[in-house]
Protein backbone atom coordinates (compact mmCIF):
# COMPACT_ATOMS: atom_id res chain seq x y z
CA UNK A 1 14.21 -46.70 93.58
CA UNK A 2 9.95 -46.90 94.30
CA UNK A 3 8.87 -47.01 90.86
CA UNK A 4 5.16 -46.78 89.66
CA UNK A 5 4.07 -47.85 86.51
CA UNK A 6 0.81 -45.75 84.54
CA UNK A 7 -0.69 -47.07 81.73
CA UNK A 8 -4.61 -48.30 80.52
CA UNK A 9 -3.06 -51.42 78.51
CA UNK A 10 -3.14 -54.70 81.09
CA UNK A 11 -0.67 -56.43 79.09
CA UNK A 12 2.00 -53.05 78.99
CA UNK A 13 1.77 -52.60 83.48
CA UNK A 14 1.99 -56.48 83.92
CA UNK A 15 5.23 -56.16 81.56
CA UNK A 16 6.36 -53.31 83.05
CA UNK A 17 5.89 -54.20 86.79
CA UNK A 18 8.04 -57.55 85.87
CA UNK A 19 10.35 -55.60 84.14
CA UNK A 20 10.85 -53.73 87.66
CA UNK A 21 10.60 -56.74 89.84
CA UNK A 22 13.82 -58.61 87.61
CA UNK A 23 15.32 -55.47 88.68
CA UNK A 24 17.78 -55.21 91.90
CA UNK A 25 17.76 -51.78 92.57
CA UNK A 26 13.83 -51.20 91.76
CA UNK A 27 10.61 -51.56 93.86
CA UNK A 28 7.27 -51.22 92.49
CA UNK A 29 5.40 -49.54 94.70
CA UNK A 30 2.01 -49.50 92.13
CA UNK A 31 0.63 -49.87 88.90
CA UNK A 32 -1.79 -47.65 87.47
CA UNK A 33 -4.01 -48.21 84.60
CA UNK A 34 -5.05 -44.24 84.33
CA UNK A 35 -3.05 -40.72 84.87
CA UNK A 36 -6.19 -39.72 86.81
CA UNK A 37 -5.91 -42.37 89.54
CA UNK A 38 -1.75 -42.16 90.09
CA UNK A 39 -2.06 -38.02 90.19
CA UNK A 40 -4.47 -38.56 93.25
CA UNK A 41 -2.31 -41.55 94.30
CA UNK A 42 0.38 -39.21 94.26
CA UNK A 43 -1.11 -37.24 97.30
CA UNK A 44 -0.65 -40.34 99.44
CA UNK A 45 2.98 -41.96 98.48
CA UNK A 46 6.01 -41.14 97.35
CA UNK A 47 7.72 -42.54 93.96
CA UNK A 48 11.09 -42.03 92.69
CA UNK A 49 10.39 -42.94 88.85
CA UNK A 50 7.45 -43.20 86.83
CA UNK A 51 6.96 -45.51 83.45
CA UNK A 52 4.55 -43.80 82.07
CA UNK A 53 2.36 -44.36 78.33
CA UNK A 54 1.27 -41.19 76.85
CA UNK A 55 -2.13 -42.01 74.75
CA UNK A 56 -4.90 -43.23 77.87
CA UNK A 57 -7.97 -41.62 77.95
CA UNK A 58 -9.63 -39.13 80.19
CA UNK A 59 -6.40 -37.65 80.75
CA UNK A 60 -2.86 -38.26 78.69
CA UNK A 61 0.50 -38.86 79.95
CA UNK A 62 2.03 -35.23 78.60
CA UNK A 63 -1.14 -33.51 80.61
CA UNK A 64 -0.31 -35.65 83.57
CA UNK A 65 2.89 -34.56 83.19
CA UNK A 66 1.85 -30.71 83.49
CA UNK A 67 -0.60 -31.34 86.60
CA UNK A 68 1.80 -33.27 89.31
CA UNK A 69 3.44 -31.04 91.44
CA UNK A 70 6.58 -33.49 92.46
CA UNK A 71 9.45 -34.03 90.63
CA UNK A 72 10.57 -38.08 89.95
CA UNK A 73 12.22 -39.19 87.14
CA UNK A 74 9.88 -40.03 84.26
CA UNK A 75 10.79 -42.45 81.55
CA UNK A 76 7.72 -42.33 79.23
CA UNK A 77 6.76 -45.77 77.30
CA UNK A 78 4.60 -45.03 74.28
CA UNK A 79 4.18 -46.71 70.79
CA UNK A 80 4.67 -43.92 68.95
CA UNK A 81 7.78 -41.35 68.05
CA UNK A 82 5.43 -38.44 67.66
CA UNK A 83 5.47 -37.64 70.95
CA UNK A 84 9.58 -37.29 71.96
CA UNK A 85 10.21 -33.51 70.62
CA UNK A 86 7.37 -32.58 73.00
CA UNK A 87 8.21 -34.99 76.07
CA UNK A 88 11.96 -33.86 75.86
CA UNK A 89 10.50 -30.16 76.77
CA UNK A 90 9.73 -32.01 80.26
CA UNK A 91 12.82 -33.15 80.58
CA UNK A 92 11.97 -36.78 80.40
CA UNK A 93 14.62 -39.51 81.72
CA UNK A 94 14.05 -41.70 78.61
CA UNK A 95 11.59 -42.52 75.91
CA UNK A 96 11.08 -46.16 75.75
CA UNK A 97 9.19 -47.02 72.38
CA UNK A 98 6.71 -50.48 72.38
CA UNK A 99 7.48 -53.22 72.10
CA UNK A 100 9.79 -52.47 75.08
CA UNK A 101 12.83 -55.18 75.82
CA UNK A 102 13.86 -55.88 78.91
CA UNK A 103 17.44 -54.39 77.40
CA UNK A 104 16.64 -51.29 76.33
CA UNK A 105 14.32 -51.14 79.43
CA UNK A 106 17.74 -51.49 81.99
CA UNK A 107 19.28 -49.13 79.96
CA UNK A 108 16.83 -46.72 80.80
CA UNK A 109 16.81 -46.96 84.22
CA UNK A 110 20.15 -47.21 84.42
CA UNK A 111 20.35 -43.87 83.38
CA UNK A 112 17.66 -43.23 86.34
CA UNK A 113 19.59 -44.84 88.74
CA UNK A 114 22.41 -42.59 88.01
CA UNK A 115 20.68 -39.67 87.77
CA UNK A 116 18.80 -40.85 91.39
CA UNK A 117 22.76 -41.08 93.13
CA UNK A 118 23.73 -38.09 91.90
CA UNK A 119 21.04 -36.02 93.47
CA UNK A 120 21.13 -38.22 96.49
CA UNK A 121 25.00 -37.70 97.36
CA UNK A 122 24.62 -33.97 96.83
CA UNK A 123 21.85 -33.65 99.21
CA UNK A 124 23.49 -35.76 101.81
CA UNK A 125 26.71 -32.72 100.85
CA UNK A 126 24.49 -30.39 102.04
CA UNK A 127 23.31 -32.46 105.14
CA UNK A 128 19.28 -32.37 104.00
CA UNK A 129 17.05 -34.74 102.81
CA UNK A 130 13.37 -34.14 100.98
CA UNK A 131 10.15 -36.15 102.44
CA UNK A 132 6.41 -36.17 101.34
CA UNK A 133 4.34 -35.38 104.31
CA UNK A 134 0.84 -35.70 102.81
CA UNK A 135 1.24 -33.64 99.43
CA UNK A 136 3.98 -31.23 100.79
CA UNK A 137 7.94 -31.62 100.60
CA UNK A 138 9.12 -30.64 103.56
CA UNK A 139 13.21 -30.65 103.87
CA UNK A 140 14.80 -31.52 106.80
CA UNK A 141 18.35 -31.11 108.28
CA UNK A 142 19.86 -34.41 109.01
CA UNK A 143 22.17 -32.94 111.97
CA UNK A 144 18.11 -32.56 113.28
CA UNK A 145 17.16 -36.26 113.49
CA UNK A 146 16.79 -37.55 116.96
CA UNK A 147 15.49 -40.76 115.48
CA UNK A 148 13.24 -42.72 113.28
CA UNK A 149 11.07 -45.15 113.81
CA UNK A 150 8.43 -47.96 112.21
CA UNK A 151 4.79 -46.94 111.97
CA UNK A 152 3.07 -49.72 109.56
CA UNK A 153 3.10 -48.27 106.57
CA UNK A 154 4.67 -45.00 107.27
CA UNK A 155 7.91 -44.01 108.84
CA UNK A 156 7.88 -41.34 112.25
CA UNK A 157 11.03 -38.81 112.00
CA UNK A 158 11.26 -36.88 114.86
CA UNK A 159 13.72 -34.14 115.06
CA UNK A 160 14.48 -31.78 117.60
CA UNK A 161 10.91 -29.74 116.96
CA UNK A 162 9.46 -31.63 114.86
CA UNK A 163 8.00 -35.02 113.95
CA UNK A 164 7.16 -35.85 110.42
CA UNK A 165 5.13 -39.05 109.13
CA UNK A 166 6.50 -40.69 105.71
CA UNK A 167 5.01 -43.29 103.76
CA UNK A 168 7.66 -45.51 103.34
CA UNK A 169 9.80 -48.08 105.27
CA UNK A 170 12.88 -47.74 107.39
CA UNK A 171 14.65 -49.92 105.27
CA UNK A 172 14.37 -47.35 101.92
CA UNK A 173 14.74 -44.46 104.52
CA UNK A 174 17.92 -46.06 105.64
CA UNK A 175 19.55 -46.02 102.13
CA UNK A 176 18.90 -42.36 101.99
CA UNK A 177 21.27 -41.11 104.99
CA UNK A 178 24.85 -40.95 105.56
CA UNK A 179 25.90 -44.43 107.20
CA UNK A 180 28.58 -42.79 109.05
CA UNK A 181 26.20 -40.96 110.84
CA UNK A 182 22.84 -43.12 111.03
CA UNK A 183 22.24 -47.17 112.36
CA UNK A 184 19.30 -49.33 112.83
CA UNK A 185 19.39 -50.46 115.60
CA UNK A 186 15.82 -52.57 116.02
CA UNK A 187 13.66 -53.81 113.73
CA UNK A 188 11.63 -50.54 114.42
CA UNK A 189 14.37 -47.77 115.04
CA UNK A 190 17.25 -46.36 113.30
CA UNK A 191 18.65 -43.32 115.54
CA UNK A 192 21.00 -40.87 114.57
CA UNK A 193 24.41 -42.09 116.68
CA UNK A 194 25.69 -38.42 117.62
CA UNK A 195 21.96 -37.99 119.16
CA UNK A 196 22.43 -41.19 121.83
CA UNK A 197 22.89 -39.36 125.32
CA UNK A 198 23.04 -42.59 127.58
CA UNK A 199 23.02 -46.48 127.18
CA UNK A 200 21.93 -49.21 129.65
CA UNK A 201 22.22 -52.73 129.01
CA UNK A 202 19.76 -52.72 126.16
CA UNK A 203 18.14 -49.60 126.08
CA UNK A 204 19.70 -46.30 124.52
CA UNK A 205 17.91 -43.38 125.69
CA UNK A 206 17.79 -40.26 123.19
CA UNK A 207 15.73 -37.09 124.67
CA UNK A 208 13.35 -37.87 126.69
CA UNK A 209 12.58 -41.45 124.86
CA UNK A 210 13.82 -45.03 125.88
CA UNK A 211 14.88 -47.69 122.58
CA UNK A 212 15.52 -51.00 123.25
CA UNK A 213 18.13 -52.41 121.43
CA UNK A 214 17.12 -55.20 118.99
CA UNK A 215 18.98 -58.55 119.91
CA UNK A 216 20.33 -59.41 116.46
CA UNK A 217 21.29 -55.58 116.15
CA UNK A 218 23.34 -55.43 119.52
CA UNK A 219 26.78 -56.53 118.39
CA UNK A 220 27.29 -54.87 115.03
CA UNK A 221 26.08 -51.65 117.74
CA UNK A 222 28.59 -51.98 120.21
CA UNK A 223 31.12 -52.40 117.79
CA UNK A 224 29.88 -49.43 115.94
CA UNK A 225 30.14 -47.38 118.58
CA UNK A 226 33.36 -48.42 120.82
CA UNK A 227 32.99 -47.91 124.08
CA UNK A 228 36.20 -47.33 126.27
C-alpha cells in the first residue's frame, strides 16, 4: 500500500515515515508537513492511505478531509481525543492518538491492509480496476488491456482504444491484477497473456506492437504459457 504521511511536526513524519518503512506491505510514497501541499500533491500521484494529524495551520486535517476528491484510507494521528466523534463521521480507518507505538501503529494498518484486499479482490470479481490519470479516476476493464508498459515514473496502459498514463510502477500495478491472467514479461512490460497473437524467438507481438522478451523472464514465460 503507497502511503503518505501529512503533518507540520518534523519529529511526528520522520516517525511516521519509519514506522512505514519497518513495514512489509507499506511504501511511502511522501511526507507532507501541510494539508495544503499533499491536496495539490494529490493532483499528481496516487496514495492508498494517508496518516494524517488534524491541528496544522493554514488548513486542518478534518478540512482536508472535506476538500480531496479521492477516496484512500485515512488513519488520522492527532494528540488529542476531541477530535474522534467528528473524524468517525468521515469514516476514518483508525485514530491513532500521540505518542504513537509502533504496536498500536501495525494494528492500524492492519486493519488498512484488510480493508485494501477486500476492495481489491472484489474489483478484480468484477474484472475492473480504478487509475488516477491526472486528477480523474478513470475505470478500466481488465479483459481491455493489451499491455502495460514502463514510462519513468509513470506506467502506459494501453487497451484496445485507449492508452492511459499512471504514476506508479509496474511492479505495484502488477499486484493489482489477476495473476492468472497478467505476466511481466521484461523489465518494462507486463502484457495481458489472452492478448499475445504471435511469438518469435524472443519477441511476442500483441496488435500492431513488437515486445521483446526479457532474458531472465523467458523461462518462467514459456512455462507459463505451454506451448504444444
Amino acid at each position: 500500500m503507497r502511503c503518505l504521511v501529512i503533518d507540520d511536526d518534523r519529529t511526528q513524519r520522520e516517525l511516521l515515515g519509519s514506522f512505514v518503512q519497518e513495514t512489509e506491505f507499506l511504501t511511502l510514497s511522501q511526507t507532507c508537513e501541510s494539508a495544503v501541499s499533499a491536496a495539490n500533491l494529490l493532483n499528481h500521484i496516487t496514495v492508498d492511505l494517508i496518516l494524517l494529524d488534524i491541528e496544522m495551520p493554514v488548513m486542518s486535517g478534518l478540512e482536508f478531509m472535506r476538500i480531496i476528491n479521492i477516496s484512500p484510507q485515512i488513519i488520522l494521528a492527532t494528540s488529542k481525543e476531541k477530535y474522534a466523534v467528528e473524524a468517525f463521521n468521515y469514516d476514518v480507518t483508525d485514530y491513532l492518538l500521540k505518542p504513537i507505538s509502533y504496536s498500536r501503529f501495525l494494528k492500524a494498518v492492519n486493519k488498512a491492509k484488510y480493508q485494501f484486499d477486500q476492495q481489491r479482490d472484489a474489483n478484480l470479481e468484477r474484472n475492473e480496476i480504478f487509475v488516477k490519470v491526472n486528477s480523474v479516476v478513470e475505470k478500466i476493464i481488465l479483459p481491455d488491456i493489451l499491455l502495460i508498459e514502463a514510462a519513468v515514473d509513470y506506467v502506459n496502459i494501453r487497451t484496445l482504444e485507449t492508452r492511459y498514463m499512471v504514476n506508479t510502477s509496474l511492479s505495484s500495478i502488477l499486484e493489482r491484477l489477476p495473476q492468472k491472467d497478467f505476466m511481466r514479461i521484461h523489465r518494462s512490460y507486463i502484457v495481458r497473456i489472452d492478448k499475445i497473437d504471435s511469438i518469435d524467438g524472443n519477441t511476442i507481438l500483441i496488435g500492431d506492437q513488437l515486445i521483446r522478451i526479457g532474458r531472465s523472464y523467458r523461462k518462467l514465460f514459456m512455462q507459463r504459457i505451454s506451448p504444444i
